[in-house]
C-alpha atoms as a PDB file:
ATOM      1  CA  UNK A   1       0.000   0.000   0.000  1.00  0.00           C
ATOM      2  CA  UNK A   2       1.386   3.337  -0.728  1.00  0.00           C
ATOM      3  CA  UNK A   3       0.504   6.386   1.482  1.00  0.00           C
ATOM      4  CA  UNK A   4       0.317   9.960  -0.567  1.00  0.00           C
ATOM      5  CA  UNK A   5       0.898  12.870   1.596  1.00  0.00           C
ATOM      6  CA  UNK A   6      -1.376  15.793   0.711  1.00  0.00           C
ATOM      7  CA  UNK A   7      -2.797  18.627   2.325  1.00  0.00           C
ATOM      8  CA  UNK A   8      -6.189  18.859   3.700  1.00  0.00           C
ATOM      9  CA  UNK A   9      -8.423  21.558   3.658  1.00  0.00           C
ATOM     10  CA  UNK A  10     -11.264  22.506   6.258  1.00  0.00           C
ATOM     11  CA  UNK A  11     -13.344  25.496   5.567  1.00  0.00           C
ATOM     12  CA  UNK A  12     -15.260  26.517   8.246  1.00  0.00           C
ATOM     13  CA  UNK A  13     -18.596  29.176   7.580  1.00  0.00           C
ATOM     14  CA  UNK A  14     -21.086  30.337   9.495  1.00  0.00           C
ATOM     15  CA  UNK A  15     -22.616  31.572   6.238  1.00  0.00           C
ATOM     16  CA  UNK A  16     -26.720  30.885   6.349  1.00  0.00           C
ATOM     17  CA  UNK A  17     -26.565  29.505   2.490  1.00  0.00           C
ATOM     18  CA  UNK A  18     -23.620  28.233   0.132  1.00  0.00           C
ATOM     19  CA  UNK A  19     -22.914  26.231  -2.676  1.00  0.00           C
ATOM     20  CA  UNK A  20     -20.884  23.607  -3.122  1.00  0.00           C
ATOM     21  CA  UNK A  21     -19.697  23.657  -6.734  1.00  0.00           C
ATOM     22  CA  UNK A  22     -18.867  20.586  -9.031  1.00  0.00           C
ATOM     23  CA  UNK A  23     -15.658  19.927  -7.742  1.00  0.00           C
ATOM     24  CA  UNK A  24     -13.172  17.256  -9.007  1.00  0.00           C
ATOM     25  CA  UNK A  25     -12.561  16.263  -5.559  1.00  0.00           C
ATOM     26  CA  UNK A  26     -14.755  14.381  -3.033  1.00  0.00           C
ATOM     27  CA  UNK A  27     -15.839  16.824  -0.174  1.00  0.00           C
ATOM     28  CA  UNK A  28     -17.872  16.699   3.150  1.00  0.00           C
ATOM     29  CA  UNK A  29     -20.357  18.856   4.692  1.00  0.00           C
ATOM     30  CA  UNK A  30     -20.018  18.435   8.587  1.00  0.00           C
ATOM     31  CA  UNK A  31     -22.427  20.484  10.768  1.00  0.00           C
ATOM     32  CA  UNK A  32     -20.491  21.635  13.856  1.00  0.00           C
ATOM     33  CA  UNK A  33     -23.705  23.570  15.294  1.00  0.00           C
ATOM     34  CA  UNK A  34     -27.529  24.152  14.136  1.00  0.00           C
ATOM     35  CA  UNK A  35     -29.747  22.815  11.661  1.00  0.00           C
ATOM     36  CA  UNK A  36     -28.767  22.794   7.835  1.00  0.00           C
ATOM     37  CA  UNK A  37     -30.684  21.443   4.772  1.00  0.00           C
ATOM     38  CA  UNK A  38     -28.397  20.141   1.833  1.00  0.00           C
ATOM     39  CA  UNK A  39     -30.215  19.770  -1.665  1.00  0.00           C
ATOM     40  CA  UNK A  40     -28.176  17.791  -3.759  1.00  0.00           C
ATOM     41  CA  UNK A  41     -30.188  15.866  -7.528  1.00  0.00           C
ATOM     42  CA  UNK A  42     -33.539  17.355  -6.464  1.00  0.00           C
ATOM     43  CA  UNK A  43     -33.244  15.997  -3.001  1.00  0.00           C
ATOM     44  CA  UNK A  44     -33.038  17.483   0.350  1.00  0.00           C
ATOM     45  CA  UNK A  45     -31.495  16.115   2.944  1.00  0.00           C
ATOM     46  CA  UNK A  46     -31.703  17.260   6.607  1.00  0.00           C
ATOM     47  CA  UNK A  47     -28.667  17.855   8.526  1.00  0.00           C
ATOM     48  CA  UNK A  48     -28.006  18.562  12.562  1.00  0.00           C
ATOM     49  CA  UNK A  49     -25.648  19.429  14.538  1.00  0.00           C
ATOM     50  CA  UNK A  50     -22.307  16.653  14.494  1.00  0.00           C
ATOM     51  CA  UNK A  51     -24.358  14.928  10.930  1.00  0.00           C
ATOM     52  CA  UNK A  52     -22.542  14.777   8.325  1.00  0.00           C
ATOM     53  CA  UNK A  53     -22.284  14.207   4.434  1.00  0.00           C
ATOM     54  CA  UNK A  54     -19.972  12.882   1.373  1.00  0.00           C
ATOM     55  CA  UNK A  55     -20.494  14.620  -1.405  1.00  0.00           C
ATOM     56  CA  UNK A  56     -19.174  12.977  -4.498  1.00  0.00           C
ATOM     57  CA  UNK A  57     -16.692  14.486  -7.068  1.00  0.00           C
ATOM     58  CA  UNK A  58     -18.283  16.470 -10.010  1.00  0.00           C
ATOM     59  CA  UNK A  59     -21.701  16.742  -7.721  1.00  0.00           C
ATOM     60  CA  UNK A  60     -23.200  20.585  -7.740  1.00  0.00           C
ATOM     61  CA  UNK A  61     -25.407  20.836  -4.420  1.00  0.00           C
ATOM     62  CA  UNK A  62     -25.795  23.937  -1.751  1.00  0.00           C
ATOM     63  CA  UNK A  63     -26.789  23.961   1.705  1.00  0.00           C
ATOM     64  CA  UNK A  64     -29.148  26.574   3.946  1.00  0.00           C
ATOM     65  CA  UNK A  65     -29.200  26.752   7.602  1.00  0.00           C
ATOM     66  CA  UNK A  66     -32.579  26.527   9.201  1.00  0.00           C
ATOM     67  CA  UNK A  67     -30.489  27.596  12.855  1.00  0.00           C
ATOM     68  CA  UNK A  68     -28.166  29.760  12.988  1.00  0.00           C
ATOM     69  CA  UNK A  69     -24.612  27.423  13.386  1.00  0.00           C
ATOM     70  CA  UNK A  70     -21.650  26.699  11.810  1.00  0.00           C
ATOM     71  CA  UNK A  71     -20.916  24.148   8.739  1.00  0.00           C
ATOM     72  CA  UNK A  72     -17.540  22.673   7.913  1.00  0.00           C
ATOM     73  CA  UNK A  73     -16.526  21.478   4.549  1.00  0.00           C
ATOM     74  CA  UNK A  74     -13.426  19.423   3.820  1.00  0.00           C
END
């Protein structure tokens, strides 16, 4: 097994919407506080505090916060 080395990058928002663009690398939506709603292929999905989500590469999806919090991405 080989281990790559690479940097990892946590974004942290307390932004009350945002979009998570179709990125070429896998990301997840972690909500550190409050209530969030992630619509991702005409679904939503309900989020609370310490839930989180994978988000696969190339996906387009955004997020709004139904309580005030804090959402991490990585």
């Amino acid at each position: 097994m080989k281990l790559i080395r690479d940097r990892v990058q946590i974004t942290v928002s307390d932004d009350l919407n945002g979009k998570l663009s179709g990125e070429k690398d896998l990301r997840i939506l972690y909500v550190y506080e409050g209530q969030a709603v992630l619509h991702l292929d005409g679904t939503d999905v309900s989020l609370r505090r310490d839930d989180f989500y994978v988000i696969n590469s190339g996906d387009a999806a955004d997020y709004r916060m139904e309580q005030p919090g804090f959402t991490g991405m990585i």
